[in-house]
PDB file of N, CA and C in Angstrom:
ATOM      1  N   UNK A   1      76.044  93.917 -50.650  1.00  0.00           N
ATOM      2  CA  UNK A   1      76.046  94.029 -52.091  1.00  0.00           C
ATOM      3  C   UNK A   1      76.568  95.408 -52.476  1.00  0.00           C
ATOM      4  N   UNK A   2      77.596  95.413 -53.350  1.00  0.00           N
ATOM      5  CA  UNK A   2      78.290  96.583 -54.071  1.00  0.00           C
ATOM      6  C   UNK A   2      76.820  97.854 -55.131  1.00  0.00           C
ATOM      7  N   UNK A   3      77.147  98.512 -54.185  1.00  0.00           N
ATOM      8  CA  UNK A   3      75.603  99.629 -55.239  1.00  0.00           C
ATOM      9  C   UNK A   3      76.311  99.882 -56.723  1.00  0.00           C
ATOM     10  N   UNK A   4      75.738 100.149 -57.444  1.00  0.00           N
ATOM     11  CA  UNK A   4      75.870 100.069 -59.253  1.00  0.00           C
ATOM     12  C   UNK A   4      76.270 101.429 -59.075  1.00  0.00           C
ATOM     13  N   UNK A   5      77.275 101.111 -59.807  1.00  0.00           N
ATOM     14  CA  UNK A   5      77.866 102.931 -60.676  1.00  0.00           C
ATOM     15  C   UNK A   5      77.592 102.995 -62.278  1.00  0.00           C
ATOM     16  N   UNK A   6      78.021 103.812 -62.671  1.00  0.00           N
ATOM     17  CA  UNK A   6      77.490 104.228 -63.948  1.00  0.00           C
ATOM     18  C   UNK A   6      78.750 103.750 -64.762  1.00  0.00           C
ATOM     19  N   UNK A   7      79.015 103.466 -65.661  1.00  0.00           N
ATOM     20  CA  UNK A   7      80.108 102.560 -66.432  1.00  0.00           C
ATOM     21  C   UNK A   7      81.181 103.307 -66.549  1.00  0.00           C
ATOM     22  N   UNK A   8      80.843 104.992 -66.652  1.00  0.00           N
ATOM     23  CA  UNK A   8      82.072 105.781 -66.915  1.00  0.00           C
ATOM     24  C   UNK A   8      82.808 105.529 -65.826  1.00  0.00           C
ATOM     25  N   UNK A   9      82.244 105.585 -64.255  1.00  0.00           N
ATOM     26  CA  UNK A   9      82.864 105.528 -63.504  1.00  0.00           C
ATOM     27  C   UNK A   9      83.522 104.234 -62.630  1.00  0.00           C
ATOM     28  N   UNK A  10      82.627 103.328 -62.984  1.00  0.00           N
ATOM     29  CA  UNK A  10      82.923 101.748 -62.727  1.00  0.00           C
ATOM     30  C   UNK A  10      83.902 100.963 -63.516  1.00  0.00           C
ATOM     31  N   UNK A  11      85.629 100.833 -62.742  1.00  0.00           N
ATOM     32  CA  UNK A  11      86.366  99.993 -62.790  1.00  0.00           C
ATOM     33  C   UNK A  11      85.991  98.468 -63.195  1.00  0.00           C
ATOM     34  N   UNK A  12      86.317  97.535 -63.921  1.00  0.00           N
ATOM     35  CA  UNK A  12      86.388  96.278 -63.033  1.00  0.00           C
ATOM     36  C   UNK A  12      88.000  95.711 -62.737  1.00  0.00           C
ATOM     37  N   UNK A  13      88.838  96.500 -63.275  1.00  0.00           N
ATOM     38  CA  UNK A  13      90.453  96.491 -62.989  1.00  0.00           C
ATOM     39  C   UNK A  13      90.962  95.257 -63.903  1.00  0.00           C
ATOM     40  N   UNK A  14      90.250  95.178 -65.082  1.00  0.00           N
ATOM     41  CA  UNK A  14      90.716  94.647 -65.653  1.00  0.00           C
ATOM     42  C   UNK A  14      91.218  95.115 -67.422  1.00  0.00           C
ATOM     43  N   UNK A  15      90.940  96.772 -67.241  1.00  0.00           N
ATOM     44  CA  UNK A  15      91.090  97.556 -68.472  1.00  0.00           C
ATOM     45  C   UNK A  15      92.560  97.098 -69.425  1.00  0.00           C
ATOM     46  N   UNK A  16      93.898  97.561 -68.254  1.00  0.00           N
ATOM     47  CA  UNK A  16      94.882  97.531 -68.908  1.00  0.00           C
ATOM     48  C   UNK A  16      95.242  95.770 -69.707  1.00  0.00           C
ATOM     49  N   UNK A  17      95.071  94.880 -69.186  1.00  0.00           N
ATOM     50  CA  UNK A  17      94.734  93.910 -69.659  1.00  0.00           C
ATOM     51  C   UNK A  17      94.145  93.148 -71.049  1.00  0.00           C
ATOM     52  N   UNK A  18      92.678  93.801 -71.018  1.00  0.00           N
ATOM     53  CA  UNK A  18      91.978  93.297 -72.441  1.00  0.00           C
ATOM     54  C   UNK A  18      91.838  94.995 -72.969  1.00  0.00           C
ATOM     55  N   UNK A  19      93.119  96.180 -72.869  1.00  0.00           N
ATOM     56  CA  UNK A  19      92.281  97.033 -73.881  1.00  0.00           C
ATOM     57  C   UNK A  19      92.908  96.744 -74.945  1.00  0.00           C
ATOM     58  N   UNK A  20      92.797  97.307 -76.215  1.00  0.00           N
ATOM     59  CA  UNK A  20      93.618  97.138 -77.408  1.00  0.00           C
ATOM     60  C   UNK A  20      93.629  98.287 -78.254  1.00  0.00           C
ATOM     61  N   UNK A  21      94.772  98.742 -78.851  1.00  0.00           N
ATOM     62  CA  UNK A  21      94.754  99.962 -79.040  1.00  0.00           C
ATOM     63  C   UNK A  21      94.031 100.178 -80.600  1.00  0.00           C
ATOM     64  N   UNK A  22      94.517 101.322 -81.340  1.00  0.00           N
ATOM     65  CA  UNK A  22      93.184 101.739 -82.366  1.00  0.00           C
ATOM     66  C   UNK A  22      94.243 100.962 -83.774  1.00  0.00           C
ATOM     67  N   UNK A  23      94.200  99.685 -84.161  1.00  0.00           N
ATOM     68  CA  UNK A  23      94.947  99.533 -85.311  1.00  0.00           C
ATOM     69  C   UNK A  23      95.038 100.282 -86.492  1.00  0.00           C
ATOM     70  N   UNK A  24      93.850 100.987 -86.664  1.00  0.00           N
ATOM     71  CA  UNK A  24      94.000 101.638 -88.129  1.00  0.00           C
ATOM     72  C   UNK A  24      94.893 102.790 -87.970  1.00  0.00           C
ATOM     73  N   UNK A  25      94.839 103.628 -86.717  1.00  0.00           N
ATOM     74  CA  UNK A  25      96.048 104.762 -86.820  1.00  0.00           C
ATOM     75  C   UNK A  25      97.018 104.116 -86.484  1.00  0.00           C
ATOM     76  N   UNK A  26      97.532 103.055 -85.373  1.00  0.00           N
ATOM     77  CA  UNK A  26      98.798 102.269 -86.128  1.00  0.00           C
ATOM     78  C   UNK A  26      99.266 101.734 -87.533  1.00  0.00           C
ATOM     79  N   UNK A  27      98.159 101.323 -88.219  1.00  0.00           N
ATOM     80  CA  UNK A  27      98.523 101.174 -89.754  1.00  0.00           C
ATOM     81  C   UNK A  27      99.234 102.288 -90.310  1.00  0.00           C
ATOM     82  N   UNK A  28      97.814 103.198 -90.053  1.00  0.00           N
ATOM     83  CA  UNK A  28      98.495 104.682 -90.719  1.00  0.00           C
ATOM     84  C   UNK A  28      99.667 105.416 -90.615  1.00  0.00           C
ATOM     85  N   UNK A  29     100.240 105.462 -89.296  1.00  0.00           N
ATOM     86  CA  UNK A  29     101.491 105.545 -88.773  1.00  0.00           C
ATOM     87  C   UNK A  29     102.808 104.950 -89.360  1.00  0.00           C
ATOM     88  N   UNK A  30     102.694 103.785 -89.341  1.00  0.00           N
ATOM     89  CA  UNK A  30     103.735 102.897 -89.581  1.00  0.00           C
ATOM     90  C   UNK A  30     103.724 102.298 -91.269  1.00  0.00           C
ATOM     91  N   UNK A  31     102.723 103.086 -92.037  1.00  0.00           N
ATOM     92  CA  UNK A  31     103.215 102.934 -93.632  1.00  0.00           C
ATOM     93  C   UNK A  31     103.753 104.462 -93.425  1.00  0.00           C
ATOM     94  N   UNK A  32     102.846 105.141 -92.727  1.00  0.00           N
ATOM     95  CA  UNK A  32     103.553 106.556 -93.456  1.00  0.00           C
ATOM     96  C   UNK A  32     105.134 106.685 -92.689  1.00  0.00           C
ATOM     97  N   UNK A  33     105.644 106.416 -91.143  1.00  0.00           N
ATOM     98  CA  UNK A  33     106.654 106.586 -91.054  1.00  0.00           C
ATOM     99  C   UNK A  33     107.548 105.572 -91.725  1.00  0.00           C
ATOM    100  N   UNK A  34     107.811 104.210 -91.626  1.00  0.00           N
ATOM    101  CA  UNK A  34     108.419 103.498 -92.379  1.00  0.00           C
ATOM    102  C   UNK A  34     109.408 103.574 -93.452  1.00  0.00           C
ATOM    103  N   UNK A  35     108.648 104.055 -94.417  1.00  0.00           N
ATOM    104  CA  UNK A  35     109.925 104.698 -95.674  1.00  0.00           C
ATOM    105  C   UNK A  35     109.997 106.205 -96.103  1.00  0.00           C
ATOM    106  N   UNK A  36     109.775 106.560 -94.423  1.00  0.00           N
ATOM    107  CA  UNK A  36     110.132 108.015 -94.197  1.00  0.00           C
ATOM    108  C   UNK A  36     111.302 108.212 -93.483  1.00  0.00           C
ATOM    109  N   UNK A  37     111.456 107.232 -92.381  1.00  0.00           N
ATOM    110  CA  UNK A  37     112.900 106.915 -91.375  1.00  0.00           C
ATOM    111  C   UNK A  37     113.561 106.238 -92.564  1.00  0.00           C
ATOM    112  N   UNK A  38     113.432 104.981 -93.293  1.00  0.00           N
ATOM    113  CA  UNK A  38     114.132 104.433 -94.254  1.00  0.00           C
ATOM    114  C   UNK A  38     114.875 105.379 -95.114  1.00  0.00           C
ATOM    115  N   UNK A  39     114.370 106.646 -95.205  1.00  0.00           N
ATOM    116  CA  UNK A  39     114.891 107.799 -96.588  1.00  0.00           C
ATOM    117  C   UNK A  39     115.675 108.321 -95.555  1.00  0.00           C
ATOM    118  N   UNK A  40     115.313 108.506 -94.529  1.00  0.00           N
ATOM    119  CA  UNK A  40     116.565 109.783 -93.675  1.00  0.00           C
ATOM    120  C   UNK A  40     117.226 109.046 -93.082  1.00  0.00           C
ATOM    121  N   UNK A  41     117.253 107.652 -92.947  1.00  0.00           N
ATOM    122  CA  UNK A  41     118.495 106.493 -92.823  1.00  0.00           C
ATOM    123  C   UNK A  41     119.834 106.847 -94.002  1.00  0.00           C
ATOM    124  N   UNK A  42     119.207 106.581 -94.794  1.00  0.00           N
ATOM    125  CA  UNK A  42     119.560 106.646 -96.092  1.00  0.00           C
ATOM    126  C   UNK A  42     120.402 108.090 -96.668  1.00  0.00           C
ATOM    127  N   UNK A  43     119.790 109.137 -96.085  1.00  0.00           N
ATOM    128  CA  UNK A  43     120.185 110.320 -96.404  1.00  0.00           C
ATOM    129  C   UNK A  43     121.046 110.585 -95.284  1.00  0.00           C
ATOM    130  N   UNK A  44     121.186 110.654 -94.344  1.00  0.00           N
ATOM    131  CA  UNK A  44     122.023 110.854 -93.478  1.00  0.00           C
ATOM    132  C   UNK A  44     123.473 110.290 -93.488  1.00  0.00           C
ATOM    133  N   UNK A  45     123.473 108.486 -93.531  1.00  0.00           N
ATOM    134  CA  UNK A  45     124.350 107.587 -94.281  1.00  0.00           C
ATOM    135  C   UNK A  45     125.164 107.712 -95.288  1.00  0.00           C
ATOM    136  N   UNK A  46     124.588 108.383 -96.599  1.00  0.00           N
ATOM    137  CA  UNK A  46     125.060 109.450 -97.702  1.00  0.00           C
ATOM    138  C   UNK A  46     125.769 110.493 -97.508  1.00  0.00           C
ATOM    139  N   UNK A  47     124.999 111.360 -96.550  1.00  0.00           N
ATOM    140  CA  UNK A  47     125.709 112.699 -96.001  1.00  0.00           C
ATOM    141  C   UNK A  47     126.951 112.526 -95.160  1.00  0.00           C
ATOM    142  N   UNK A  48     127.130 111.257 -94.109  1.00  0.00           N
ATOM    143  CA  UNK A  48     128.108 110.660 -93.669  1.00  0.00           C
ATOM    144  C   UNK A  48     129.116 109.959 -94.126  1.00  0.00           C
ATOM    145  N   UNK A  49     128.942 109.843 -95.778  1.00  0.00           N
ATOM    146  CA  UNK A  49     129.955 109.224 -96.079  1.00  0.00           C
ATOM    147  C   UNK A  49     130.779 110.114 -96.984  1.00  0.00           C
ATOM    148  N   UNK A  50     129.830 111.308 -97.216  1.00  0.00           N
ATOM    149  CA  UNK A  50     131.038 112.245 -98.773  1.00  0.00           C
ATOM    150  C   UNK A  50     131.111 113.605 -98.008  1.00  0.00           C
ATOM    151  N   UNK A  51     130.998 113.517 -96.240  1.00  0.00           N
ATOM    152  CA  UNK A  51     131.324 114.419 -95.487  1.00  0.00           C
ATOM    153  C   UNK A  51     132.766 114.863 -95.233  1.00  0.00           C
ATOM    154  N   UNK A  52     133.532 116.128 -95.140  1.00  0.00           N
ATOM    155  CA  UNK A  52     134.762 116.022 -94.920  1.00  0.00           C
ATOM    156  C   UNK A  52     135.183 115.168 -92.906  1.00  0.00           C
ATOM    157  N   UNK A  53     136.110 115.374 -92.656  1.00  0.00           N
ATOM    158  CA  UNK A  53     136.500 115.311 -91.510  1.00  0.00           C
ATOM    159  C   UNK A  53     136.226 116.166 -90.689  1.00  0.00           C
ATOM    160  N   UNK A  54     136.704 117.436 -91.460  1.00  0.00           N
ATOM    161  CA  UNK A  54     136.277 118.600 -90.223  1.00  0.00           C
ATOM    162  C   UNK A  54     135.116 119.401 -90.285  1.00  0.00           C
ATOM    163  N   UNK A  55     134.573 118.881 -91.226  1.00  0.00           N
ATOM    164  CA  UNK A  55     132.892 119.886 -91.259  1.00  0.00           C
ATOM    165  C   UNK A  55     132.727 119.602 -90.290  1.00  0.00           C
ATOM    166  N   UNK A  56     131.281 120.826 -90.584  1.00  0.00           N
ATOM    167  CA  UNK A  56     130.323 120.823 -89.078  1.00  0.00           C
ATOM    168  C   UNK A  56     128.583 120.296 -89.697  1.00  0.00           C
ATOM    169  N   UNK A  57     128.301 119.446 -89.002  1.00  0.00           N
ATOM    170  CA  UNK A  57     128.203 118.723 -88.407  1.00  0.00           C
ATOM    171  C   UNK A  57     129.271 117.356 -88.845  1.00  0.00           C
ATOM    172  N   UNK A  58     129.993 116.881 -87.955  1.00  0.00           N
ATOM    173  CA  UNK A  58     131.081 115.835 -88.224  1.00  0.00           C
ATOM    174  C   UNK A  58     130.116 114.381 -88.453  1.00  0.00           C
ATOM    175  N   UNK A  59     130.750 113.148 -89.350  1.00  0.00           N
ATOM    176  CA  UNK A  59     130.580 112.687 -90.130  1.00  0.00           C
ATOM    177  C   UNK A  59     130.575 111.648 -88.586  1.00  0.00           C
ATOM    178  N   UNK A  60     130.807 111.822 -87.596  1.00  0.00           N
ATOM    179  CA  UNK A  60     130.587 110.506 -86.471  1.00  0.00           C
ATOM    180  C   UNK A  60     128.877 110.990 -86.256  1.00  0.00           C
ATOM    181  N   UNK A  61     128.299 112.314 -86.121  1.00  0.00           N
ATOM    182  CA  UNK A  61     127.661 112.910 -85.650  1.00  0.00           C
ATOM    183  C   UNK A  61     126.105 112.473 -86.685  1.00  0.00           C
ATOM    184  N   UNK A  62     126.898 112.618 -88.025  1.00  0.00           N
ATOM    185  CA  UNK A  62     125.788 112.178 -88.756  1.00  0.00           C
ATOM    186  C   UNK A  62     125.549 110.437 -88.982  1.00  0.00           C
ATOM    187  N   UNK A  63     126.880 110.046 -88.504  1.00  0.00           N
ATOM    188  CA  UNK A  63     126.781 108.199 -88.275  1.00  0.00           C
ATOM    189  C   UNK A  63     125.530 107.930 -87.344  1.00  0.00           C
ATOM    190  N   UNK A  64     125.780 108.393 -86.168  1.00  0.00           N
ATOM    191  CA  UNK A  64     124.705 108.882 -85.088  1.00  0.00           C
ATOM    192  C   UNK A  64     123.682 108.665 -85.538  1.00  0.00           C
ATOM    193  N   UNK A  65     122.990 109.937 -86.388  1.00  0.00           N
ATOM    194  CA  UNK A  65     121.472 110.658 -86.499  1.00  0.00           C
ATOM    195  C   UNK A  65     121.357 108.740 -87.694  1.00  0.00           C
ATOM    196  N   UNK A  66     122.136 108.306 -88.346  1.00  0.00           N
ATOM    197  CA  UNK A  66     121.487 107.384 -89.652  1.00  0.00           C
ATOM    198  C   UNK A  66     121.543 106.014 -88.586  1.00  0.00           C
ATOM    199  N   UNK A  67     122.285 105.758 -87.521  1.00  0.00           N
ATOM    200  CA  UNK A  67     121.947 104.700 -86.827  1.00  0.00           C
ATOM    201  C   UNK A  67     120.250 104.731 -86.181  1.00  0.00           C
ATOM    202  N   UNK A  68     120.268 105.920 -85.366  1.00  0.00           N
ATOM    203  CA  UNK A  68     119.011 106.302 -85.164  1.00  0.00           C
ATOM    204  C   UNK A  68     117.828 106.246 -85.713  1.00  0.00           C
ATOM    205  N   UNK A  69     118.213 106.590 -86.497  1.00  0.00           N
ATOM    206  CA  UNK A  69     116.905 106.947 -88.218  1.00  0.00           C
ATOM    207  C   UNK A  69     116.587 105.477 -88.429  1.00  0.00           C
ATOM    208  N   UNK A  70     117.832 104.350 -88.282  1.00  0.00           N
ATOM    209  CA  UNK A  70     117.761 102.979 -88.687  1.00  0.00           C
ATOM    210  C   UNK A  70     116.695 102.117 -87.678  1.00  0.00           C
ATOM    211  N   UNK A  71     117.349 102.431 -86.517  1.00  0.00           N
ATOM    212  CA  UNK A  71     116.507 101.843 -85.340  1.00  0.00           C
ATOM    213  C   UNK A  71     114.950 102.792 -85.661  1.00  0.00           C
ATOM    214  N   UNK A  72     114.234 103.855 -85.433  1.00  0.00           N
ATOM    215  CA  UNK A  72     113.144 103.907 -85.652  1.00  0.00           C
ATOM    216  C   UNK A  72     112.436 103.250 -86.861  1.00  0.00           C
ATOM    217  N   UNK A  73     113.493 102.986 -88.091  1.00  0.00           N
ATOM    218  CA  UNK A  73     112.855 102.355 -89.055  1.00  0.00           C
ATOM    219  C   UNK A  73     112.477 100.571 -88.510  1.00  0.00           C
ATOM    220  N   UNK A  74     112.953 100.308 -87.958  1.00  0.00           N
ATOM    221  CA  UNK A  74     113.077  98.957 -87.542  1.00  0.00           C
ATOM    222  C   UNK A  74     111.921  98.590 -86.557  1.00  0.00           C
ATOM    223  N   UNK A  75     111.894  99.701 -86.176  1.00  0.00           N
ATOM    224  CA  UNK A  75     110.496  99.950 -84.872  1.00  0.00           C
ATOM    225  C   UNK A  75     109.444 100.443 -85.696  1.00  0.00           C
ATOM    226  N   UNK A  76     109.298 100.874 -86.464  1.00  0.00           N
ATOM    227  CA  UNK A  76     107.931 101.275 -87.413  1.00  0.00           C
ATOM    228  C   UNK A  76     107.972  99.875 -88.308  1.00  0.00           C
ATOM    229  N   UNK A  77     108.634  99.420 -88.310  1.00  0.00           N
ATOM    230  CA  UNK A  77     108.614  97.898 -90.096  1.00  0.00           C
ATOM    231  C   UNK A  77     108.190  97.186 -88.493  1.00  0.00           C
ATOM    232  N   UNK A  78     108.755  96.704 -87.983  1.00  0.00           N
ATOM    233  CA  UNK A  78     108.023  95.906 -86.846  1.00  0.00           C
ATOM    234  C   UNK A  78     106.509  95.955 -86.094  1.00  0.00           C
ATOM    235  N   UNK A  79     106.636  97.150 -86.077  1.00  0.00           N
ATOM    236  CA  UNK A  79     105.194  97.915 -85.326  1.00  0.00           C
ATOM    237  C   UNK A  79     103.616  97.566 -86.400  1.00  0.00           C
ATOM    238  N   UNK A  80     104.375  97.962 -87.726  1.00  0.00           N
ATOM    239  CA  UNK A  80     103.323  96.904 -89.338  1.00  0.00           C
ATOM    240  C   UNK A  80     103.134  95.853 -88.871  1.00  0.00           C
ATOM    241  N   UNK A  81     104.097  95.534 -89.002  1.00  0.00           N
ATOM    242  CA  UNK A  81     104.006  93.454 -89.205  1.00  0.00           C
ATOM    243  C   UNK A  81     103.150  93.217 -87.857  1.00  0.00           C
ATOM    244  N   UNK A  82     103.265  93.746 -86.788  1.00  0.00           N
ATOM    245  CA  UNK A  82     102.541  93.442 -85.532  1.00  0.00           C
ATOM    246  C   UNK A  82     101.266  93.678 -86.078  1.00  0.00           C
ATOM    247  N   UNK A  83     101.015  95.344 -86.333  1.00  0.00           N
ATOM    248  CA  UNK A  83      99.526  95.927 -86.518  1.00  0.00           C
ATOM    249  C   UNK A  83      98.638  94.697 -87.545  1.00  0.00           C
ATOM    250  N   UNK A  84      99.443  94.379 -88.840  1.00  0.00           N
ATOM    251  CA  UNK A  84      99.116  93.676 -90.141  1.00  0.00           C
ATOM    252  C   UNK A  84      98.788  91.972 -89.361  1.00  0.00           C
ATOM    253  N   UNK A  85      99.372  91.652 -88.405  1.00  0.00           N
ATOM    254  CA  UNK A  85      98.942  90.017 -88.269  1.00  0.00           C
ATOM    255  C   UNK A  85      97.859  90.138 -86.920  1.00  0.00           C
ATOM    256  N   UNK A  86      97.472  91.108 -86.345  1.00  0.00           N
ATOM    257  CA  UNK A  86      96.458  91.112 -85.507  1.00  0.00           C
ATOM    258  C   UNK A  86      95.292  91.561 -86.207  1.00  0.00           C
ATOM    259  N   UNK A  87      95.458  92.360 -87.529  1.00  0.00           N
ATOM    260  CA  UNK A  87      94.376  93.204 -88.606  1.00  0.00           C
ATOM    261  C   UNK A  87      93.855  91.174 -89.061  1.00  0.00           C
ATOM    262  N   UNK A  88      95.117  90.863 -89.022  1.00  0.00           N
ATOM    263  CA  UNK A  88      94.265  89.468 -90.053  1.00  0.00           C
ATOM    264  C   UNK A  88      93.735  88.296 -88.986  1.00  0.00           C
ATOM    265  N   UNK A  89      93.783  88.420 -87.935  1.00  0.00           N
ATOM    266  CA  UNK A  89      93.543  87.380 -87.029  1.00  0.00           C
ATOM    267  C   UNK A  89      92.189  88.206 -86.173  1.00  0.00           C
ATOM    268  N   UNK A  90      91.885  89.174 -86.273  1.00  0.00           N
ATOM    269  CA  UNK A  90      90.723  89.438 -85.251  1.00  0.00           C
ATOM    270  C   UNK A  90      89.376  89.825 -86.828  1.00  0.00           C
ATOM    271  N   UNK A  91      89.602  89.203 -88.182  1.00  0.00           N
ATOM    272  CA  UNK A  91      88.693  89.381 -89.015  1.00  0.00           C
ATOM    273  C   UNK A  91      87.783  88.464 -89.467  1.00  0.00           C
TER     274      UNK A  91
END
């Protein structure tokens, strides 16, 4: 028979499995980044389009930073909708 450990220290190897992470600071996260990447999508996109040719930072460079800005927005609006339909299914 296996002797008893104390819980801090007792595995049952099944943590990574059933843990689940803290939804409310994912909520919090993903309203506050959301239409924070959405604005510097947006602003960057702007800045890339009434940029000259030869400034510095060049107008491929700021295409770049607003594709970027786009994809994290896409990953925070996704990361909601995940957090928001597990908030309504474990209530």
């Amino acid at each position: 028979m296996r002797p008893t450990k104390t819980p801090r220290t007792w595995q049952s190897g099944t943590e990574p499995m059933t843990a689940r992470s803290d939804l409310k600071l994912r909520f919090l996260l993903s309203v506050l980044f959301t239409p924070l990447f959405a604005l510097t999508t947006a602003g960057f996109a702007l800045w890339a389009a009434v940029a000259d040719p030869g400034a510095s930072p060049s107008p491929a460079t700021l295409t770049a930073f607003a594709v970027a800005c786009g994809v994290l927005t896409l990953f925070a609006l996704v990361d909601l909708l995940v957090v928001l339909r597990r908030r309504r299914t474990e209530l």
